[in-house]
N, C-alpha and C. Protein backbone atom coordinates (compact mmCIF):
# COMPACT_ATOMS: atom_id res chain seq x y z
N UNK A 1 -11.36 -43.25 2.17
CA UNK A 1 -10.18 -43.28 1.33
C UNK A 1 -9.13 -42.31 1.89
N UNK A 2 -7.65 -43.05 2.28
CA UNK A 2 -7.03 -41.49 2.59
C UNK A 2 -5.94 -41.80 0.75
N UNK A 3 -5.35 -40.42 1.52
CA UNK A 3 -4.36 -40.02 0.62
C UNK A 3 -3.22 -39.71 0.87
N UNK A 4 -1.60 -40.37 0.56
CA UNK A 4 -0.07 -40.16 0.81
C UNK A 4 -0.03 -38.60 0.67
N UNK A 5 0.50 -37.40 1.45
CA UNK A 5 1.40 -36.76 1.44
C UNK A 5 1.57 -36.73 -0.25
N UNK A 6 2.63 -38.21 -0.32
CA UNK A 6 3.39 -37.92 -1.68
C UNK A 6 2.35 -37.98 -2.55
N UNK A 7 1.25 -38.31 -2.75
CA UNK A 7 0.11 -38.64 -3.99
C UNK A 7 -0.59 -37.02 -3.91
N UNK A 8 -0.86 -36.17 -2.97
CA UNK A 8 -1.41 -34.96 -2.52
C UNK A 8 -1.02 -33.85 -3.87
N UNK A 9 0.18 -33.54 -3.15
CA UNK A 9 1.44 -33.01 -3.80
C UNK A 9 1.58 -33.58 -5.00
N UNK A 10 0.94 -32.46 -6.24
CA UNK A 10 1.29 -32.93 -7.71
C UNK A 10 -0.30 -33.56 -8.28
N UNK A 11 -1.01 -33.42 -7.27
CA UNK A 11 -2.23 -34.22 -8.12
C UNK A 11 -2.92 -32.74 -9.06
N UNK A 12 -3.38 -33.61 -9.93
CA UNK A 12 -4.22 -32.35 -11.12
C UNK A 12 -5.17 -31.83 -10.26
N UNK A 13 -5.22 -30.44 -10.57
CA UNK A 13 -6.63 -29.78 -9.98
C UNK A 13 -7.31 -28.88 -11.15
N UNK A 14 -8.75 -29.75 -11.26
CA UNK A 14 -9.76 -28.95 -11.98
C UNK A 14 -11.16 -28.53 -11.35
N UNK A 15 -11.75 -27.46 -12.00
CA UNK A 15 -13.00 -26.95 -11.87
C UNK A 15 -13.83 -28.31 -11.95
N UNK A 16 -15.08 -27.61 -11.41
CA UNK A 16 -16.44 -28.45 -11.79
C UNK A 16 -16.31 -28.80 -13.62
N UNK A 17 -16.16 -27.33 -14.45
CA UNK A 17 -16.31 -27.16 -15.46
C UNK A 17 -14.99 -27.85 -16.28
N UNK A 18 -14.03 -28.80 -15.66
CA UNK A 18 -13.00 -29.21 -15.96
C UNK A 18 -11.95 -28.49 -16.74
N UNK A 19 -11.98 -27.19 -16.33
CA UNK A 19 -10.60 -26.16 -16.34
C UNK A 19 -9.73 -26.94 -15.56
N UNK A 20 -8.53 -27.16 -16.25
CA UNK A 20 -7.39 -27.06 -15.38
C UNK A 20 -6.77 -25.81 -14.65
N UNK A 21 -6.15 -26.45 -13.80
CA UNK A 21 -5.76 -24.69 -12.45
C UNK A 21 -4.51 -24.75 -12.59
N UNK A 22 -4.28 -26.38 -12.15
CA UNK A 22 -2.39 -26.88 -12.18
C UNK A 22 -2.68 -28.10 -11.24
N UNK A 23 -1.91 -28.10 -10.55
CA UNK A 23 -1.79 -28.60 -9.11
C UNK A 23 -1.66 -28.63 -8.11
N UNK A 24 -1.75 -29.47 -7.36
CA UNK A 24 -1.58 -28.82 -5.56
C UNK A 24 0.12 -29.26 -5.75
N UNK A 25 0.11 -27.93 -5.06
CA UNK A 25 1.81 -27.25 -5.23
C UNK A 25 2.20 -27.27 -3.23
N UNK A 26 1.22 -27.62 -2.34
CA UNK A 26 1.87 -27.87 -1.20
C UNK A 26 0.43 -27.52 -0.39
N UNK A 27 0.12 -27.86 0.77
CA UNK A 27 -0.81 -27.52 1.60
C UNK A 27 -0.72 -27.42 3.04
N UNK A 28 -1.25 -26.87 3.77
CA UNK A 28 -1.41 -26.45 5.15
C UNK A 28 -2.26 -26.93 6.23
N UNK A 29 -1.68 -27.34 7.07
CA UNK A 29 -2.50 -28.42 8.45
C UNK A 29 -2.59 -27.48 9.58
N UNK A 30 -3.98 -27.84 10.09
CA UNK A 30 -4.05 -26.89 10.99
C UNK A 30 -3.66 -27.67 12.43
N UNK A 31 -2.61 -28.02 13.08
CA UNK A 31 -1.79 -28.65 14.06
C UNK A 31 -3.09 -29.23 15.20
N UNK A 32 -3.69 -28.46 15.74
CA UNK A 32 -4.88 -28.43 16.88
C UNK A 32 -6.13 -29.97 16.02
N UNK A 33 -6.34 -29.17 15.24
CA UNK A 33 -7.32 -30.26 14.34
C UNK A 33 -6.85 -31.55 13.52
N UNK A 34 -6.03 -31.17 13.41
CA UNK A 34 -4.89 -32.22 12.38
C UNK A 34 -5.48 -32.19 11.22
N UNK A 35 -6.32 -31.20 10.56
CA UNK A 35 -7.04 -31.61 9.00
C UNK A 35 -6.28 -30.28 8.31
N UNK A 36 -6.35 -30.71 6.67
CA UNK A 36 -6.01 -29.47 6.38
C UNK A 36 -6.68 -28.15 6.03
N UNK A 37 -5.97 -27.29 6.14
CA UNK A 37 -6.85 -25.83 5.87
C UNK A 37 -6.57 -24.99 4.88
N UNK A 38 -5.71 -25.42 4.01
CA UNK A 38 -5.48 -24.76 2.72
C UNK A 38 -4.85 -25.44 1.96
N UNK A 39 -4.82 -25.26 0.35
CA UNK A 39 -4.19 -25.63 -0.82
C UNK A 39 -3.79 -25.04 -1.45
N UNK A 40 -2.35 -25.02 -1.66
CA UNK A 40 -1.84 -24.23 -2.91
C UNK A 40 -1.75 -24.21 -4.01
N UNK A 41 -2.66 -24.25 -5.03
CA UNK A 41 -2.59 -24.62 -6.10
C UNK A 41 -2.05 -23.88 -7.22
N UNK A 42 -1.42 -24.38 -8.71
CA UNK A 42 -0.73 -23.31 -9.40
C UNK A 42 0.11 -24.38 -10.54
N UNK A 43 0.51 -23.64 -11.15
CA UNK A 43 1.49 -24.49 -12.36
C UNK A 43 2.93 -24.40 -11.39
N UNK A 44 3.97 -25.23 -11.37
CA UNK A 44 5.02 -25.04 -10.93
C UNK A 44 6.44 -24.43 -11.37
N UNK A 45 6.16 -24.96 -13.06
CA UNK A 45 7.00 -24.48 -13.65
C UNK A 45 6.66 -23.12 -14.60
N UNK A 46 5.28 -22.84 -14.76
CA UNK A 46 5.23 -21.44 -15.60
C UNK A 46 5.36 -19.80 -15.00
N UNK A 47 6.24 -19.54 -14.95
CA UNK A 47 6.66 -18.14 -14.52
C UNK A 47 5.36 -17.51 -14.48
N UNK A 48 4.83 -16.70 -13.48
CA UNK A 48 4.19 -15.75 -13.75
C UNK A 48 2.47 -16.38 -14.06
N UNK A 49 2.23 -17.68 -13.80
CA UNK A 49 0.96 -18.47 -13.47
C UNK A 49 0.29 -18.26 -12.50
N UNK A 50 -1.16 -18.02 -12.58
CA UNK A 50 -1.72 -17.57 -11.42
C UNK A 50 -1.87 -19.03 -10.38
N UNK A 51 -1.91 -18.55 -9.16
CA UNK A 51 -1.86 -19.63 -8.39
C UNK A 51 -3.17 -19.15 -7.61
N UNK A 52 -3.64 -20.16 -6.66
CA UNK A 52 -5.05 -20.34 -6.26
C UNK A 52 -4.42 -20.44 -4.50
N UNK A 53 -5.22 -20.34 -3.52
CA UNK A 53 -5.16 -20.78 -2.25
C UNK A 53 -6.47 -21.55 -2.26
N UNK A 54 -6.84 -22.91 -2.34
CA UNK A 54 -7.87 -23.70 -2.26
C UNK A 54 -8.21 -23.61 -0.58
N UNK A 55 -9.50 -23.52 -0.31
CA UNK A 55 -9.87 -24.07 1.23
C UNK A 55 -10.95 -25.18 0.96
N UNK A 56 -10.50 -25.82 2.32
CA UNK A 56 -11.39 -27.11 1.55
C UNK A 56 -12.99 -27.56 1.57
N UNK A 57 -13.36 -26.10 1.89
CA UNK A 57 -14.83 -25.73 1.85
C UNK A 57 -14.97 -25.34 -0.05
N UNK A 58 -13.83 -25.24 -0.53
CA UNK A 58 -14.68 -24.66 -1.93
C UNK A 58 -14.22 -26.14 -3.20
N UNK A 59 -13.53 -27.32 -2.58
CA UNK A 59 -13.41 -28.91 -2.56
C UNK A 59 -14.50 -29.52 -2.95
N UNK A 60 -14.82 -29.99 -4.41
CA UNK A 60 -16.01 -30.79 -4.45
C UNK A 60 -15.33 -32.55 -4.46
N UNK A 61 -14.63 -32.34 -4.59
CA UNK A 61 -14.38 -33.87 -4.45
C UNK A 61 -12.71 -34.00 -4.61
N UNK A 62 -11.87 -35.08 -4.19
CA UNK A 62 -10.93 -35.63 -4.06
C UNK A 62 -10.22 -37.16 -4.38
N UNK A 63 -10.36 -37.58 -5.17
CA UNK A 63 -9.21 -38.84 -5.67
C UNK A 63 -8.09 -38.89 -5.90
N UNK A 64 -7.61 -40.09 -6.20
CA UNK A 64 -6.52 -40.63 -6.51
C UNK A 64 -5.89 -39.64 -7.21
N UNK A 65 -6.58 -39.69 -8.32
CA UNK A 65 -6.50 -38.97 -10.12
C UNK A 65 -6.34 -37.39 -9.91
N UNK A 66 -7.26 -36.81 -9.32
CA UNK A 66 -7.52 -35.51 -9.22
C UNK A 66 -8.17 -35.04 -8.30
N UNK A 67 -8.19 -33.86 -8.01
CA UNK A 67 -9.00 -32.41 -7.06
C UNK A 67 -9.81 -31.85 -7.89
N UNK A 68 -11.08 -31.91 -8.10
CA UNK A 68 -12.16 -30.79 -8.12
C UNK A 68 -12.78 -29.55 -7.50
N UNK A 69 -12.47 -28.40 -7.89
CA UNK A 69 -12.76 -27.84 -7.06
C UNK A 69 -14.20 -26.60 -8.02
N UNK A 70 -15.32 -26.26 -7.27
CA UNK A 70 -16.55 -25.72 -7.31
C UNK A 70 -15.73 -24.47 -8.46
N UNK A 71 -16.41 -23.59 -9.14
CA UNK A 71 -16.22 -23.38 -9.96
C UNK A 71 -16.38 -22.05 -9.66
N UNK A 72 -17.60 -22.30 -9.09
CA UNK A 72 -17.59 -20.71 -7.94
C UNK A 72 -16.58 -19.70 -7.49
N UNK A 73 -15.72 -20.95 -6.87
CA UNK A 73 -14.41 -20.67 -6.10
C UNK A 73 -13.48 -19.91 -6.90
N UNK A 74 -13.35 -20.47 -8.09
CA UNK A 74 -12.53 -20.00 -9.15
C UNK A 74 -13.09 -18.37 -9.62
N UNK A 75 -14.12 -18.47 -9.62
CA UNK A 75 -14.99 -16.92 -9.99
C UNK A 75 -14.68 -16.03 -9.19
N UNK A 76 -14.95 -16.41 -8.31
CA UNK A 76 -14.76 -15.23 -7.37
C UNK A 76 -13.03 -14.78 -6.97
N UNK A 77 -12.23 -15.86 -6.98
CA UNK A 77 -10.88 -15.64 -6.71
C UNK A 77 -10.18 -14.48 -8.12
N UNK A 78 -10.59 -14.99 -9.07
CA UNK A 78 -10.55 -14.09 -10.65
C UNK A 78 -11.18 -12.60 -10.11
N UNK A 79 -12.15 -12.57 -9.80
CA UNK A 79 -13.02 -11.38 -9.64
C UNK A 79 -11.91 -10.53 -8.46
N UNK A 80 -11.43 -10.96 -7.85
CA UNK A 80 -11.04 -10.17 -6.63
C UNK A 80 -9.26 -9.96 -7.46
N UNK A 81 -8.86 -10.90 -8.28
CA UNK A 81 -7.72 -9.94 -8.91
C UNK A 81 -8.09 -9.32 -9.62
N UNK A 82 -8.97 -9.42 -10.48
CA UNK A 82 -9.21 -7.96 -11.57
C UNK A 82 -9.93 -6.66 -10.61
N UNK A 83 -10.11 -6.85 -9.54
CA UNK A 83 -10.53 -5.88 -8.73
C UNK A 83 -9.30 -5.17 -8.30
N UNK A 84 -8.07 -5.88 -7.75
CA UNK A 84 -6.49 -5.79 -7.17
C UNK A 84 -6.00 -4.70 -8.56
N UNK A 85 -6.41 -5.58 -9.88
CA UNK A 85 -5.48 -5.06 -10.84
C UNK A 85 -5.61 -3.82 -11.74
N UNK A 86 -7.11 -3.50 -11.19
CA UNK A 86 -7.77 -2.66 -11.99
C UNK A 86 -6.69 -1.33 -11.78
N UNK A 87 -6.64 -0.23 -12.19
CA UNK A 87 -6.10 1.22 -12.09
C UNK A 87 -6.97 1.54 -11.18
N UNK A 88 -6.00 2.37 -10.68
CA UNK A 88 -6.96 3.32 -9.25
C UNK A 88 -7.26 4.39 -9.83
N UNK A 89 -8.67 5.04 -9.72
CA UNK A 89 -9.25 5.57 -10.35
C UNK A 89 -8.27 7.60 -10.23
N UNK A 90 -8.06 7.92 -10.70
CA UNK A 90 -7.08 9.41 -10.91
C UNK A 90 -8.46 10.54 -10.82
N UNK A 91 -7.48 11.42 -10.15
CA UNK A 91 -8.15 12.72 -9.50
C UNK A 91 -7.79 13.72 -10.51
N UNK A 92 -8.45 14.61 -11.20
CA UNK A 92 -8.49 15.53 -12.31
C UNK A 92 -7.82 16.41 -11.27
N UNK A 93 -7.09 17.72 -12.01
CA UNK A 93 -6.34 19.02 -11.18
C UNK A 93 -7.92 19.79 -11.40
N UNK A 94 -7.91 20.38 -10.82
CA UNK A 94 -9.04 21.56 -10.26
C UNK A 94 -8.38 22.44 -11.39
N UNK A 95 -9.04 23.14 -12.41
CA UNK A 95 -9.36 24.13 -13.18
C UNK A 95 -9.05 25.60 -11.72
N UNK A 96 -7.82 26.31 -12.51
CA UNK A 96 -7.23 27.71 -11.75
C UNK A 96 -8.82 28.65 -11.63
N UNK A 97 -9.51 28.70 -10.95
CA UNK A 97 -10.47 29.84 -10.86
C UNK A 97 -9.70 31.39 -11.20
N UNK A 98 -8.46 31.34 -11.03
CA UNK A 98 -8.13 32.70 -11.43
C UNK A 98 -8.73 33.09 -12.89
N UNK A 99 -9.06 34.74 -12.93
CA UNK A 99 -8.75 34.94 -13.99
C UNK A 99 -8.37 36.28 -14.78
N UNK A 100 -7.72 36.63 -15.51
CA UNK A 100 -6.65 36.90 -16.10
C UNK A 100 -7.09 38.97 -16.40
C-alpha cells in the first residue's frame, strides 16, 4: 500500500492505547535511502501542544485512516520532558562557621 504526500500530512496519529497525539504535521526523508526517518507529530492549531518526533521504528502500523504508534514511544518521550522540566535541584549556602 503506498501513501500521497498529501494523505501523509494531516493523517490522525494514535497510541496502541488509542490516545490521540494530533497529526503528522510534516516528515523527513532520508535523500540516500529515499525512506522516511522522522515524523512530526502535534496539534497544529493549539498553542503550546506538545508535539512528538515519531521514528518509524516506534510505527506500529500505517493506513489510509490513521498512524499508530507503540505506546512505549509515547512513555518514554513524556518521561524525558518531565525529566527536561523538572527544577534543577538548588545548592543550600554553607552555614558561616564563624563565631561570634
Amino acid at each position: 500500500m503506498r501513501i500521497d504526500s498529501r494523505d501523509l500530512v494531516g493523517l490522525p496519529v494514535l497510541t496502541e492505547s488509542r490516545r490521540r497525539l494530533g497529526k503528522v504535521l510534516s516528515f523527513e526523508i532520508d535523500v540516500d535511502s529515499q525512506a522516511v526517518t522522522l515524523y512530526h507529530v502535534g496539534a497544529r492549531h493549539w498553542p503550546g501542544a506538545a508535539r512528538y518526533l515519531i521514528s518509524p521504528r516506534q510505527v506500529a502500523s500505517v493506513t489510509a485512516e490513521e498512524m499508530v504508534v507503540f505506546d512505549a514511544a509515547v512513555r518514554e518521550r513524556e518521561a524525558e520532558a518531565r525529566a527536561i522540566a523538572a527544577p534543577a535541584a538548588t545548592i543550600s549556602p554553607v552555614a558561616s562557621s564563624q563565631r561570634d
